[in-house]
C-alpha atoms as a PDB file:
ATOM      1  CA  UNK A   1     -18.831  11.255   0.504  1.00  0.00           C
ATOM      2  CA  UNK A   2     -19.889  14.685   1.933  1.00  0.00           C
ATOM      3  CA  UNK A   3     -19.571  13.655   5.517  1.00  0.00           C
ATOM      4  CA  UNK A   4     -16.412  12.061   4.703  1.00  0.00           C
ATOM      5  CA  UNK A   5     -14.536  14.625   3.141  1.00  0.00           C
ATOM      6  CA  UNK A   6     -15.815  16.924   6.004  1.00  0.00           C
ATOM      7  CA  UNK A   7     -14.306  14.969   8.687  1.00  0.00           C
ATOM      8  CA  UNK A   8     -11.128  14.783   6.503  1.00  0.00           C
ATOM      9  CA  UNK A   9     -10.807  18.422   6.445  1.00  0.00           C
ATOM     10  CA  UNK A  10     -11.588  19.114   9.810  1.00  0.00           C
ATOM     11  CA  UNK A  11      -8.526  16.378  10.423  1.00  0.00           C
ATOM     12  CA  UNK A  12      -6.401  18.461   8.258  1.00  0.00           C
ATOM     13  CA  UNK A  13      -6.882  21.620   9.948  1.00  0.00           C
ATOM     14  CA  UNK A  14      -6.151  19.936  12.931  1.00  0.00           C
ATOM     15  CA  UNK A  15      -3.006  18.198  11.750  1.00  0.00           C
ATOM     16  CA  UNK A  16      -1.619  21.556  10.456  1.00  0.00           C
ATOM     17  CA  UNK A  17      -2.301  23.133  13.432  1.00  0.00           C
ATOM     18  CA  UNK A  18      -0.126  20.833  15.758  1.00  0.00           C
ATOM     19  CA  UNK A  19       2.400  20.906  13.178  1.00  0.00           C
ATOM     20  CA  UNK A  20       2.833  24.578  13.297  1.00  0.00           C
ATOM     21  CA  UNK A  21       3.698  23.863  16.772  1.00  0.00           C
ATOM     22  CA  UNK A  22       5.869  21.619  16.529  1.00  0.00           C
ATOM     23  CA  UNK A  23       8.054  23.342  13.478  1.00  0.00           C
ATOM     24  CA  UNK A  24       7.751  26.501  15.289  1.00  0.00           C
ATOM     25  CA  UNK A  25       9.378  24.721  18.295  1.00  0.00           C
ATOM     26  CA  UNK A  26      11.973  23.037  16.551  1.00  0.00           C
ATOM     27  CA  UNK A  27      13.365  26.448  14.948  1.00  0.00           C
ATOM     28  CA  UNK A  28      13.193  28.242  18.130  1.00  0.00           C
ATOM     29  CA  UNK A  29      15.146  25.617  19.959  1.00  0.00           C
ATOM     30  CA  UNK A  30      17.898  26.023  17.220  1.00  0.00           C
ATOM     31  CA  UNK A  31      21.127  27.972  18.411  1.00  0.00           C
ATOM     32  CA  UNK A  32      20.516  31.511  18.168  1.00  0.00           C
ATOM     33  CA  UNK A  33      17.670  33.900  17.131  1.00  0.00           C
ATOM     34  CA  UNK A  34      17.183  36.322  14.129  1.00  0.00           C
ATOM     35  CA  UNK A  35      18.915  39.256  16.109  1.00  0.00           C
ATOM     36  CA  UNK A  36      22.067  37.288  17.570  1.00  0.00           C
ATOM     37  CA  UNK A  37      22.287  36.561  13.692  1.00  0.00           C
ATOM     38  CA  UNK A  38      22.526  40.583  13.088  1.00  0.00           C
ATOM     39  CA  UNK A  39      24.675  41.340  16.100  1.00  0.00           C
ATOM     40  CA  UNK A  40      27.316  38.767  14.646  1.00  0.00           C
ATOM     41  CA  UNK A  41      26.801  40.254  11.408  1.00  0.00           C
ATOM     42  CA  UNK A  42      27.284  44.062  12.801  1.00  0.00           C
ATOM     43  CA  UNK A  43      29.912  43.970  15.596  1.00  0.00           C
ATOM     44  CA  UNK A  44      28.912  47.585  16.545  1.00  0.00           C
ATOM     45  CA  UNK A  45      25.980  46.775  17.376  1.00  0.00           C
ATOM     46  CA  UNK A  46      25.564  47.208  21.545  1.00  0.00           C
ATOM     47  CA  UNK A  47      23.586  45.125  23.909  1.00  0.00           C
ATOM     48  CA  UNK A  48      21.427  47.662  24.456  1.00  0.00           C
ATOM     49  CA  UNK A  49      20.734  47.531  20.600  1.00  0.00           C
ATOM     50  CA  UNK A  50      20.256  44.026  20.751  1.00  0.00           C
ATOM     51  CA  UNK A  51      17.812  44.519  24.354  1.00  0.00           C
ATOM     52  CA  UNK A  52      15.663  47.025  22.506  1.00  0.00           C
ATOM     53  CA  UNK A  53      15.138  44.742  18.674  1.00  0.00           C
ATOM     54  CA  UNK A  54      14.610  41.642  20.636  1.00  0.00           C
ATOM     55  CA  UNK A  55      11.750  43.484  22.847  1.00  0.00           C
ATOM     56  CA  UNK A  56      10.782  45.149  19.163  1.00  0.00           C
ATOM     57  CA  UNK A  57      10.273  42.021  17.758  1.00  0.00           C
ATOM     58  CA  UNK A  58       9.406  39.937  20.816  1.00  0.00           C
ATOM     59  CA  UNK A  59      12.474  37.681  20.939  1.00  0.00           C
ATOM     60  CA  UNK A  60      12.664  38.109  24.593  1.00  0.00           C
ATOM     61  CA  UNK A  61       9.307  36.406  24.817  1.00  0.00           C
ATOM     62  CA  UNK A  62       8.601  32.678  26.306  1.00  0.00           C
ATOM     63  CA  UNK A  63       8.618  30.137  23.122  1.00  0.00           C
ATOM     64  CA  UNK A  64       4.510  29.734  23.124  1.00  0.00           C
ATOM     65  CA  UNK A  65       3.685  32.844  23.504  1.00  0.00           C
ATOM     66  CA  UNK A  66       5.828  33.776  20.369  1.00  0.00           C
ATOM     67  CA  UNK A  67       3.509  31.113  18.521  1.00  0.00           C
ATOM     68  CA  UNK A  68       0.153  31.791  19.872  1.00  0.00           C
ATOM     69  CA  UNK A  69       1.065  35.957  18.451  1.00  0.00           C
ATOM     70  CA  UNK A  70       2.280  34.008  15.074  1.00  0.00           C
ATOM     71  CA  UNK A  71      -0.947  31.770  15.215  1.00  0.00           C
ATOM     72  CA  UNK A  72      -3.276  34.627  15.493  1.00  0.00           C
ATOM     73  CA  UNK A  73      -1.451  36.552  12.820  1.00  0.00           C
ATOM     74  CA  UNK A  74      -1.683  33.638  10.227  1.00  0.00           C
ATOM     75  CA  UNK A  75      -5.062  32.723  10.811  1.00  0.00           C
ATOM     76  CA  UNK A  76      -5.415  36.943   9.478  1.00  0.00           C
ATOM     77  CA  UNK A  77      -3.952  36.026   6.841  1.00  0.00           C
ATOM     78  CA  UNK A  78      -0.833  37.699   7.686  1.00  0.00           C
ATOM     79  CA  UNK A  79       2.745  35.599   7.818  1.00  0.00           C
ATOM     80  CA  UNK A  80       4.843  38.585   8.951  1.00  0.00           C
ATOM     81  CA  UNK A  81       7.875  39.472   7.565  1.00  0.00           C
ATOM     82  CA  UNK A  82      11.100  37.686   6.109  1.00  0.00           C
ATOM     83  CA  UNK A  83      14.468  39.373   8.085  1.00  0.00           C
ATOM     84  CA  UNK A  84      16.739  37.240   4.898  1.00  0.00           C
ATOM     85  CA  UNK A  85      14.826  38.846   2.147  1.00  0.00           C
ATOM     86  CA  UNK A  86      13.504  42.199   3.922  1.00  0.00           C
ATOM     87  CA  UNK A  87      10.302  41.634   2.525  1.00  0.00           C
ATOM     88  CA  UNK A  88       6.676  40.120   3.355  1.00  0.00           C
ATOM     89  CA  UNK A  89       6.579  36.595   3.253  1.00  0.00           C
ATOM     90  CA  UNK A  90       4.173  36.354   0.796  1.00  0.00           C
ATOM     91  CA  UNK A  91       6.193  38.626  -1.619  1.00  0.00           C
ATOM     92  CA  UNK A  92       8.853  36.281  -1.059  1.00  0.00           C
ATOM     93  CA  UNK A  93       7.028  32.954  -1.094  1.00  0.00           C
ATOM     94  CA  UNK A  94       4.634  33.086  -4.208  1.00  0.00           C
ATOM     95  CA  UNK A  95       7.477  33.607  -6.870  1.00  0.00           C
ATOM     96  CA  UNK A  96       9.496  30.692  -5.816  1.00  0.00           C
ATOM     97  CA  UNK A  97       6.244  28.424  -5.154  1.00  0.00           C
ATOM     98  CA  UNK A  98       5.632  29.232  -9.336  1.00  0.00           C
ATOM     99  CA  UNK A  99       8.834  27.745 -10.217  1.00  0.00           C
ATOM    100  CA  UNK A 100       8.824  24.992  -8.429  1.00  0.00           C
ATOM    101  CA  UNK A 101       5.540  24.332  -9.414  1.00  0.00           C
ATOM    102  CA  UNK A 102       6.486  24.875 -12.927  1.00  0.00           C
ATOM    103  CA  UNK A 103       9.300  23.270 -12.699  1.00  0.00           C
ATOM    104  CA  UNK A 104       7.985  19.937 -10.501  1.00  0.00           C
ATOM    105  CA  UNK A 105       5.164  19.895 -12.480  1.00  0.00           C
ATOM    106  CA  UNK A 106       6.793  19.729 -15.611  1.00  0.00           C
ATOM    107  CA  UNK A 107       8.793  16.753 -14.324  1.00  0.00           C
ATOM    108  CA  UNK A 108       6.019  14.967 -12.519  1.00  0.00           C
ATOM    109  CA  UNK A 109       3.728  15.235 -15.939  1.00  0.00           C
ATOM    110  CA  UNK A 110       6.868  13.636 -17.694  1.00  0.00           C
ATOM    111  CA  UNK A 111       7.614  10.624 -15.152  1.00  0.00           C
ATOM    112  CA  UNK A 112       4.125   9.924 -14.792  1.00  0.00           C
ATOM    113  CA  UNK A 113       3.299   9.377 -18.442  1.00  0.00           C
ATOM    114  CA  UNK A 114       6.387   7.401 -19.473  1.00  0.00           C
ATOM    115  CA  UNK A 115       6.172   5.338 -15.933  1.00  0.00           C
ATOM    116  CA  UNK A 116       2.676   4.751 -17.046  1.00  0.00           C
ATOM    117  CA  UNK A 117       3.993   3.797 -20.693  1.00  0.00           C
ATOM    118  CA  UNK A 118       6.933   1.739 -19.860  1.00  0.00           C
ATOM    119  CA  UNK A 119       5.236   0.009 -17.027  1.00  0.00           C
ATOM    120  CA  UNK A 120       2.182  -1.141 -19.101  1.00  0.00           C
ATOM    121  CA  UNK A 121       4.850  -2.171 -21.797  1.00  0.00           C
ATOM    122  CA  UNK A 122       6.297  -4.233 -19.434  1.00  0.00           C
ATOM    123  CA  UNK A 123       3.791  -5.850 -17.733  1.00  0.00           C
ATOM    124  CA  UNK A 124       2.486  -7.047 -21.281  1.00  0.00           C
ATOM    125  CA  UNK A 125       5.671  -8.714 -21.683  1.00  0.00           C
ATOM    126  CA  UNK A 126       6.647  -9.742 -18.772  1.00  0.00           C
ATOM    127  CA  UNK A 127      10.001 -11.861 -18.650  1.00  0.00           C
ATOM    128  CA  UNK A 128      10.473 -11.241 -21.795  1.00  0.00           C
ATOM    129  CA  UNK A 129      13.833  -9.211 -23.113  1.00  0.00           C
ATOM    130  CA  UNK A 130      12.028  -5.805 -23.372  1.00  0.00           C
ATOM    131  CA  UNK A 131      11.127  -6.234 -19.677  1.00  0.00           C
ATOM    132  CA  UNK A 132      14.579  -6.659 -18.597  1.00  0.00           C
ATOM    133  CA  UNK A 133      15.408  -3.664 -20.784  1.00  0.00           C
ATOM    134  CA  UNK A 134      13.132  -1.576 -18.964  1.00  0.00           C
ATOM    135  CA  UNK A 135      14.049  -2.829 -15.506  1.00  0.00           C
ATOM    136  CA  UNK A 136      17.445  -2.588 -15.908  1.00  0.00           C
ATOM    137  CA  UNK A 137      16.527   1.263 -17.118  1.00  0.00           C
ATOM    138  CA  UNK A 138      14.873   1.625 -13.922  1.00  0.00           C
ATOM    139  CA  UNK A 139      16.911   0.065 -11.743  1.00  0.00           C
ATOM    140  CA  UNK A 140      19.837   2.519 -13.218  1.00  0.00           C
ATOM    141  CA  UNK A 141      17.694   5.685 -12.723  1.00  0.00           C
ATOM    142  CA  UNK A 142      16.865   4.622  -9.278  1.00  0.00           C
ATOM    143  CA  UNK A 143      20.726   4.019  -8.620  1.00  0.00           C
ATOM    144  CA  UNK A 144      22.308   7.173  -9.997  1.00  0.00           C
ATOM    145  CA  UNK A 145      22.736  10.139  -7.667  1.00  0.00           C
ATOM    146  CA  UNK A 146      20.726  13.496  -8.308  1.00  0.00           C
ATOM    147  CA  UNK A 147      23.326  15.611  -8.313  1.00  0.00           C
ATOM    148  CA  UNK A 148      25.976  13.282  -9.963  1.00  0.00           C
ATOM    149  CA  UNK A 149      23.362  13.022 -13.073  1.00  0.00           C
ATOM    150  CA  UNK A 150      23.009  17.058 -13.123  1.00  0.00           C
ATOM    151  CA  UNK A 151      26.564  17.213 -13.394  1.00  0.00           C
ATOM    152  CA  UNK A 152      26.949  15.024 -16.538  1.00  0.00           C
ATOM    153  CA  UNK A 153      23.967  16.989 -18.014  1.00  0.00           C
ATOM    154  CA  UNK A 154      25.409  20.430 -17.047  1.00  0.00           C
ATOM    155  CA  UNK A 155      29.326  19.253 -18.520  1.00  0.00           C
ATOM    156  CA  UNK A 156      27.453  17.168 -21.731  1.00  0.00           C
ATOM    157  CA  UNK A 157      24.714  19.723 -23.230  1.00  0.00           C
ATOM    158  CA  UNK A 158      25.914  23.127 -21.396  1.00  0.00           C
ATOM    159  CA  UNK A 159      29.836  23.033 -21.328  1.00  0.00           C
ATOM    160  CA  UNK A 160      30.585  20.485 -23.863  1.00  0.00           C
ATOM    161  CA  UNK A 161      27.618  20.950 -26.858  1.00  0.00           C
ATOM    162  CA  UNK A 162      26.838  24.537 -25.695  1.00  0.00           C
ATOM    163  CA  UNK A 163      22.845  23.818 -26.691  1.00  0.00           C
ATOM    164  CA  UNK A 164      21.154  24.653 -23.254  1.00  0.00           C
ATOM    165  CA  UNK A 165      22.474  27.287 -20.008  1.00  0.00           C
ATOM    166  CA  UNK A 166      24.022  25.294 -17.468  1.00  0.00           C
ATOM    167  CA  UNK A 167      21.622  27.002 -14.791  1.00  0.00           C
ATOM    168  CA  UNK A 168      18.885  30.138 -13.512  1.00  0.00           C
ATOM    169  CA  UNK A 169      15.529  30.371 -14.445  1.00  0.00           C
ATOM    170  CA  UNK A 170      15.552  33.076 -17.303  1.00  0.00           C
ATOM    171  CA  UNK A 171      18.436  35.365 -18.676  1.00  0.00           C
ATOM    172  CA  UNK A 172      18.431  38.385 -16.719  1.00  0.00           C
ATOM    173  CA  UNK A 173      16.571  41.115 -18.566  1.00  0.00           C
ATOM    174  CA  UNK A 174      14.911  38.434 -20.872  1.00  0.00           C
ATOM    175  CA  UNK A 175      11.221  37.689 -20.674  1.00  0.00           C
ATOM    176  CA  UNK A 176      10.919  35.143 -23.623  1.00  0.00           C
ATOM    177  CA  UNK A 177       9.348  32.314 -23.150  1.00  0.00           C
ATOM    178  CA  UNK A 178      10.923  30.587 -25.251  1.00  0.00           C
ATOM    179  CA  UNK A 179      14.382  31.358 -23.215  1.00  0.00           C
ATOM    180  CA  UNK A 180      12.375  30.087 -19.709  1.00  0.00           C
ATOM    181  CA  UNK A 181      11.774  27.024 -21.411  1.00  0.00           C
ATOM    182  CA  UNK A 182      15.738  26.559 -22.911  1.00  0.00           C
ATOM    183  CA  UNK A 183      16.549  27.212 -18.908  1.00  0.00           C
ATOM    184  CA  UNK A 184      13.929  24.064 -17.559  1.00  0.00           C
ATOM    185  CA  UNK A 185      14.882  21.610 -19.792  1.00  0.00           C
ATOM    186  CA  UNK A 186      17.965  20.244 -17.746  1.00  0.00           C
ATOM    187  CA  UNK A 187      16.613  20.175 -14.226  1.00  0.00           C
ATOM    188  CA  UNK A 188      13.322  19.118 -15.826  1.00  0.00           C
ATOM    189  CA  UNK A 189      15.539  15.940 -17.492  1.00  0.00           C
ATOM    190  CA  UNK A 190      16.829  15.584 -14.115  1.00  0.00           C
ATOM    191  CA  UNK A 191      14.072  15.247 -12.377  1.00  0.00           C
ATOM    192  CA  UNK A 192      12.447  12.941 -14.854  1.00  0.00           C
ATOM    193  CA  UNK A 193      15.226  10.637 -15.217  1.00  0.00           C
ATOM    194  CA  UNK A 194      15.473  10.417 -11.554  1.00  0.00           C
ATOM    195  CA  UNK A 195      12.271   9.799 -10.453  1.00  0.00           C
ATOM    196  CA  UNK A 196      10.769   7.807 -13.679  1.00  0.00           C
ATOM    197  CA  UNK A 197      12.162   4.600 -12.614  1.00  0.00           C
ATOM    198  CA  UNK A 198      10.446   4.232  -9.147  1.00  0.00           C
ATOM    199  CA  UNK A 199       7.182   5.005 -11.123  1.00  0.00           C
ATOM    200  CA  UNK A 200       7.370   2.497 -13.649  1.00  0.00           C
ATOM    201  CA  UNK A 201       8.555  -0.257 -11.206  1.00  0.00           C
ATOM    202  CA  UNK A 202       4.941   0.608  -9.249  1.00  0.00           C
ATOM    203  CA  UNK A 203       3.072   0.488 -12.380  1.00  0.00           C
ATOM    204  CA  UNK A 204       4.499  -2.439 -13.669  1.00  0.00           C
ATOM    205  CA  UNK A 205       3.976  -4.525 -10.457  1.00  0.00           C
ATOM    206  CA  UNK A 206       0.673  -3.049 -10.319  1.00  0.00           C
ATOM    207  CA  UNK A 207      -0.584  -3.834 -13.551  1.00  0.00           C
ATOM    208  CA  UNK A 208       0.636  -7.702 -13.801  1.00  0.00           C
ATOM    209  CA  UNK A 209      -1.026  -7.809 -10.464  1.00  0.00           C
ATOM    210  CA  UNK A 210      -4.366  -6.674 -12.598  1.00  0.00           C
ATOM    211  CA  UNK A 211      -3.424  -8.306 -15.602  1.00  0.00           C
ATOM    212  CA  UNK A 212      -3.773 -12.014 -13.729  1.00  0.00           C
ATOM    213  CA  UNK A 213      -7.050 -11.182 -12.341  1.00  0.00           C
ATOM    214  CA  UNK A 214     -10.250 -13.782 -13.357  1.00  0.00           C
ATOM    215  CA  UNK A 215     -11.875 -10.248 -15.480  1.00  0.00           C
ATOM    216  CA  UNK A 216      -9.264  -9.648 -17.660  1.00  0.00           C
ATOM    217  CA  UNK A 217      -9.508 -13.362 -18.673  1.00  0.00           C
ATOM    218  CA  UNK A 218     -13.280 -13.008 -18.687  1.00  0.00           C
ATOM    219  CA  UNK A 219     -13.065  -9.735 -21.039  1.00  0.00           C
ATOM    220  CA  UNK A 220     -10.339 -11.927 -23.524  1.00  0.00           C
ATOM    221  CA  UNK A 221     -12.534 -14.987 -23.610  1.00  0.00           C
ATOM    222  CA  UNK A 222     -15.631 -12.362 -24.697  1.00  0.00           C
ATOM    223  CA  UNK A 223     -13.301 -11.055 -27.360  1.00  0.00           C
ATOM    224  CA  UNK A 224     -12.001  -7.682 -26.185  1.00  0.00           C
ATOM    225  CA  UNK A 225      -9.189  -6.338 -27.839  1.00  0.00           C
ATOM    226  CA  UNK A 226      -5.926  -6.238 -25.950  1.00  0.00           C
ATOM    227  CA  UNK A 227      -6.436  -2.185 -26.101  1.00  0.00           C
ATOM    228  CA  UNK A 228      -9.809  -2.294 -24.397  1.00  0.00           C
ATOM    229  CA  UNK A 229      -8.431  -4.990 -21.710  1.00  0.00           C
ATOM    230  CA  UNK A 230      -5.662  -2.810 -21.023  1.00  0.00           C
ATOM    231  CA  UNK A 231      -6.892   0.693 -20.957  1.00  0.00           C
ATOM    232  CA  UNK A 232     -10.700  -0.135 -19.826  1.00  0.00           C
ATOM    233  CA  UNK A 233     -10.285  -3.027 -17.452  1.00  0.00           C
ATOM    234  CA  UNK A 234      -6.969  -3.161 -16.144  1.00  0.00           C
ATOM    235  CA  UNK A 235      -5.370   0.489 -16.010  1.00  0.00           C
ATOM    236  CA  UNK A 236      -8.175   1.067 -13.982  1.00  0.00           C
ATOM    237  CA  UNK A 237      -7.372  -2.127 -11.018  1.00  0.00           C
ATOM    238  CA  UNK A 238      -3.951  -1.112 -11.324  1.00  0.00           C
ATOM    239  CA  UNK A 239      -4.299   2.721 -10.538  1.00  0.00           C
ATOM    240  CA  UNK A 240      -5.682   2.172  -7.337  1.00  0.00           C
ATOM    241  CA  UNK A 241      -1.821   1.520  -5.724  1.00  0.00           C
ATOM    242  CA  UNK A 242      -0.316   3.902  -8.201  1.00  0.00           C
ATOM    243  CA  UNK A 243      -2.570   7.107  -7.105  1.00  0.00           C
ATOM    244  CA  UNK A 244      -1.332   6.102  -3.669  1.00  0.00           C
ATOM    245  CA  UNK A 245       2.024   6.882  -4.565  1.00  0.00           C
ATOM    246  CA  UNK A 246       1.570   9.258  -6.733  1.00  0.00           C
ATOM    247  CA  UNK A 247      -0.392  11.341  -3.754  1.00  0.00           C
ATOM    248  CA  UNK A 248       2.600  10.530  -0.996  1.00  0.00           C
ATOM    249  CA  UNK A 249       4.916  12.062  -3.253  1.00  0.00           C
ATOM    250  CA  UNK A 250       2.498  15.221  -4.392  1.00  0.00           C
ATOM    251  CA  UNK A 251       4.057  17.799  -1.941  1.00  0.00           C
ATOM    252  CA  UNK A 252       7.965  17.478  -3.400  1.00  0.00           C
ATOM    253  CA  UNK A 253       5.534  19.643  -6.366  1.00  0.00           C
ATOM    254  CA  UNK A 254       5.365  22.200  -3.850  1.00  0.00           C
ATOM    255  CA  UNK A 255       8.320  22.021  -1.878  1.00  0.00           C
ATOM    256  CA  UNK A 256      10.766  21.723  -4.154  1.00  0.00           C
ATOM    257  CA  UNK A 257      13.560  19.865  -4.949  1.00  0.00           C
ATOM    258  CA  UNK A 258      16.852  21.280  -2.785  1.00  0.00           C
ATOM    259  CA  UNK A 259      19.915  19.433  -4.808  1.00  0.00           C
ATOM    260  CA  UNK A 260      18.500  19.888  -8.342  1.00  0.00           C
ATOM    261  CA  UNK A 261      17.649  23.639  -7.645  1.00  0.00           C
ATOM    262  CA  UNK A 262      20.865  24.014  -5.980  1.00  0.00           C
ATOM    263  CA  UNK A 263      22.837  22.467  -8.902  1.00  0.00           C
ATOM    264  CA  UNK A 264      21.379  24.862 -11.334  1.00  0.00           C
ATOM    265  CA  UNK A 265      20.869  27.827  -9.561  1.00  0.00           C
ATOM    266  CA  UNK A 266      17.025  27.599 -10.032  1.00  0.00           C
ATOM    267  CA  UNK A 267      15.223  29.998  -7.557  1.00  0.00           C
ATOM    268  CA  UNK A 268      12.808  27.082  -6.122  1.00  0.00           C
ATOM    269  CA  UNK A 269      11.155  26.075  -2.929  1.00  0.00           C
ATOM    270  CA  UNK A 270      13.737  23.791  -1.964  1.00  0.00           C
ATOM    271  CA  UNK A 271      16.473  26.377  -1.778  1.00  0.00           C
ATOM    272  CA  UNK A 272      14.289  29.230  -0.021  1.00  0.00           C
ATOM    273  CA  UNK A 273      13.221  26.218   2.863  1.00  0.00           C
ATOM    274  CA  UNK A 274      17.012  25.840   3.343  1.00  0.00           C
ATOM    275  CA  UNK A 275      18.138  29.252   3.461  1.00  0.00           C
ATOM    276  CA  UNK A 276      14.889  30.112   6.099  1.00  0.00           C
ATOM    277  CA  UNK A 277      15.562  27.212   8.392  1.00  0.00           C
ATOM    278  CA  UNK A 278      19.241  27.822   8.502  1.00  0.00           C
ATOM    279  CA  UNK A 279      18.689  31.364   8.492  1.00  0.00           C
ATOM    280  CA  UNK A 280      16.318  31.249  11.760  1.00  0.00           C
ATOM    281  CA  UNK A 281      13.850  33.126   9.142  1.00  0.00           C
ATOM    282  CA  UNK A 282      10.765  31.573  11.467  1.00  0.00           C
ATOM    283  CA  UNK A 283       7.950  33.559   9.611  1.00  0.00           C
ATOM    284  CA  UNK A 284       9.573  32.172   6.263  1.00  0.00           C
ATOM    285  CA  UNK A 285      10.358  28.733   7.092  1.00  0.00           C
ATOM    286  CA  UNK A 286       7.215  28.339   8.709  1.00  0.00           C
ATOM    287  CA  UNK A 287       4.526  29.631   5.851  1.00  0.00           C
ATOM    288  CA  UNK A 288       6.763  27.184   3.370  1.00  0.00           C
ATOM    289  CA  UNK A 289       6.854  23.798   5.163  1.00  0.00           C
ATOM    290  CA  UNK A 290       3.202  24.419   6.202  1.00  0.00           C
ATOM    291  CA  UNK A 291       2.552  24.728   2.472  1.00  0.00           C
ATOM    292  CA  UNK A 292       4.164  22.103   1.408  1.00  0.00           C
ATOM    293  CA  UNK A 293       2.305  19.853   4.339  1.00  0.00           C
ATOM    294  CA  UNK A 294      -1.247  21.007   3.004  1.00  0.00           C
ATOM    295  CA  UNK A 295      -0.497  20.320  -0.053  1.00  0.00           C
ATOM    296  CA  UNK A 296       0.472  16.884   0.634  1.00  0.00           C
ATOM    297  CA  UNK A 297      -2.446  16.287   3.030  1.00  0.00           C
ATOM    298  CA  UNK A 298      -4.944  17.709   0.442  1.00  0.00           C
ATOM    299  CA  UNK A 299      -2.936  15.189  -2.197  1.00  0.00           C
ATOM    300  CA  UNK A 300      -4.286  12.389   0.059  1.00  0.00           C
ATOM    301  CA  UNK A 301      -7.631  13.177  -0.168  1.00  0.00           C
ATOM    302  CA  UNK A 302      -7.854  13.996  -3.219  1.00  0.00           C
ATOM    303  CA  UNK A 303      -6.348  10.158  -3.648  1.00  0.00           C
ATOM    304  CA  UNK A 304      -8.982   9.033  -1.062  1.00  0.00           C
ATOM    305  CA  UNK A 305     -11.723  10.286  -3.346  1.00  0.00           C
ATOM    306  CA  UNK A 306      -9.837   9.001  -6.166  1.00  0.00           C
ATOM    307  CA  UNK A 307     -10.251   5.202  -5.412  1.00  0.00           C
ATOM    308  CA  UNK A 308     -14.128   5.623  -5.440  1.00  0.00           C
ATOM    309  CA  UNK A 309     -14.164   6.444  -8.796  1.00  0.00           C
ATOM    310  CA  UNK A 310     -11.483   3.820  -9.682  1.00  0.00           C
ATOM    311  CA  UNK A 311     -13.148   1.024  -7.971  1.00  0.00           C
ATOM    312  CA  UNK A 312     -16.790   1.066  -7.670  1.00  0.00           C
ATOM    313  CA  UNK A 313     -17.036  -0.992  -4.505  1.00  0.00           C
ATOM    314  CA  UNK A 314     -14.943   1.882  -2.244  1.00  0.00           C
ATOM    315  CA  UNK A 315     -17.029   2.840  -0.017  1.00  0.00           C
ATOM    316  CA  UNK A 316     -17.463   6.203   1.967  1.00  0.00           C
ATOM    317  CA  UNK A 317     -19.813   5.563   4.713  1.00  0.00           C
END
């Protein structure tokens, strides 16, 4: 397992490389550069202004050689400096990377355990009207739109009922916790709602699938209970697909989710990505997908060494 996760990391590193190369190239082919951006934003600004900042900041440069200065840089440790937020990326990055990560998190916890609940449910009683009732739940949270279901939240318990703020992350001037939570609990609904029904459709397929297998009738016909079958034997069988999908979708945690943290003005990851890409903000835009690509890779192996413990007979060599 050693040797394996080595090589796996050593893959990463490479993977992350090229893709820094590739997203850096993609942004500098878009129309423009940072400094057009401030001439059209200050007409007195001169050319000669404009010749002098685009020397200062290397602009004028050849595309790869902008990258391999970048590359050394970030390998420092240092991801230069954001021209949107006139600020080190880092500054920038970290508090939006906790709220999404509070704020995915929250949502993924939620999905995952009533997927896992609903799904098991279901499976149990398969064809049966309680497993129509949950598929037809899931098939309507798969079908609504994100931002259409925000928008019945937002006019329901913020405009109409007046329990919860219709958006933000905190009152300004506030540091309750208590308040941060009132703020989370709409976009964390929508996020739930909106991604619990893809979850329990992969647990319930998974665990009939396990449920039909020759040990689970072994494990009845020795007397199990239908708690110990379910939980010991076949949760277990039918996690093995789950953690798969449960990995692949690992990195929205980190990059954020743009139409939910747009509709309530939530200062995430998905909105910053946005406003660096369209912004030309390269240092920005660049340090935030990469970190959302890690953590996705490093969600896959984590899954990868997942299925050994899961199934016994995963092997490594």
């Amino acid at each position: 397992m050693i040797r394996f996760t080595a090589i796996r990391l050593i893959e990463i590193a490479v993977l992350l490389a090229l893709m820094s190369f590739v997203i850096y190239v993609l942004i500098g082919l878009m129309p423009g550069d940072p400094i057009d951006l401030m001439r059209s934003a200050d007409p007195r600004m001169s050319a000669e202004d404009v010749t002098r900042l685009k020397e200062l900041y290397g602009v004028d440069r050849p595309l790869f050689a902008r990258y391999l200065a970048w590359a050394g840089q970030a390998l420092g440790g240092e991801f230069g400096y954001s021209r949107l937020f006139a600020a080190p990326v880092s500054a920038v990055l970290l508090p939006r990377l906790g709220n999404s990560l509070l704020l995915m998190g929250s949502s993924f916890v939620l999905a995952f355990v009533l997927a896992v609940t609903l799904g098991t449910v279901a499976a149990q009683h398969s064809d049966s009207r309680l497993d129509s009732a949950i598929n037809l739940f899931c098939f309507a949270g798969v079908s609504i739109p994100t931002f259409w279901l925000a928008l019945v939240l937002i006019l329901v318990f913020a405009a109409g009922l007046g329990w919860l703020p219709a958006g933000g992350a905190a009152t300004a001037g506030t540091s309750d916790p208590a308040d941060r939570l009132r703020h989370l609990v709409l976009p964390v609904a929508t996020l739930t709602l909106a991604s619990v029904g893809a979850y329990t459709r992969y647990v319930r397929a998974a665990m009939r699938e396990a449920l039909g297998q020759d040990h689970i009738r072994t494990a009845r016909a020795k007397g199990a209970s239908e708690a110990r079958v379910i939980f010991r034997h076949a949760m277990r069988s039918a996690m093995i697909p789950v953690t798969t999908i449960l990995a692949l979708s690992f990195g929205g945690l980190v990059s954020g989710a743009l139409v939910t943290e747009t509709m309530f003005a939530y200062p995430g990851m998905g909105k910053l990505i946005f406003d660096a890409v369209i912004g030309n903000d390269y240092n920005l835009a660049l340090a935030a997908l990469l970190l959302a690509a890690t953590a996705t890779m490093l969600a896959n192996l984590a899954a990868d060494l997942a299925y050994g413990w899961l199934d016994p007979r995963v092997s490594y060599r």
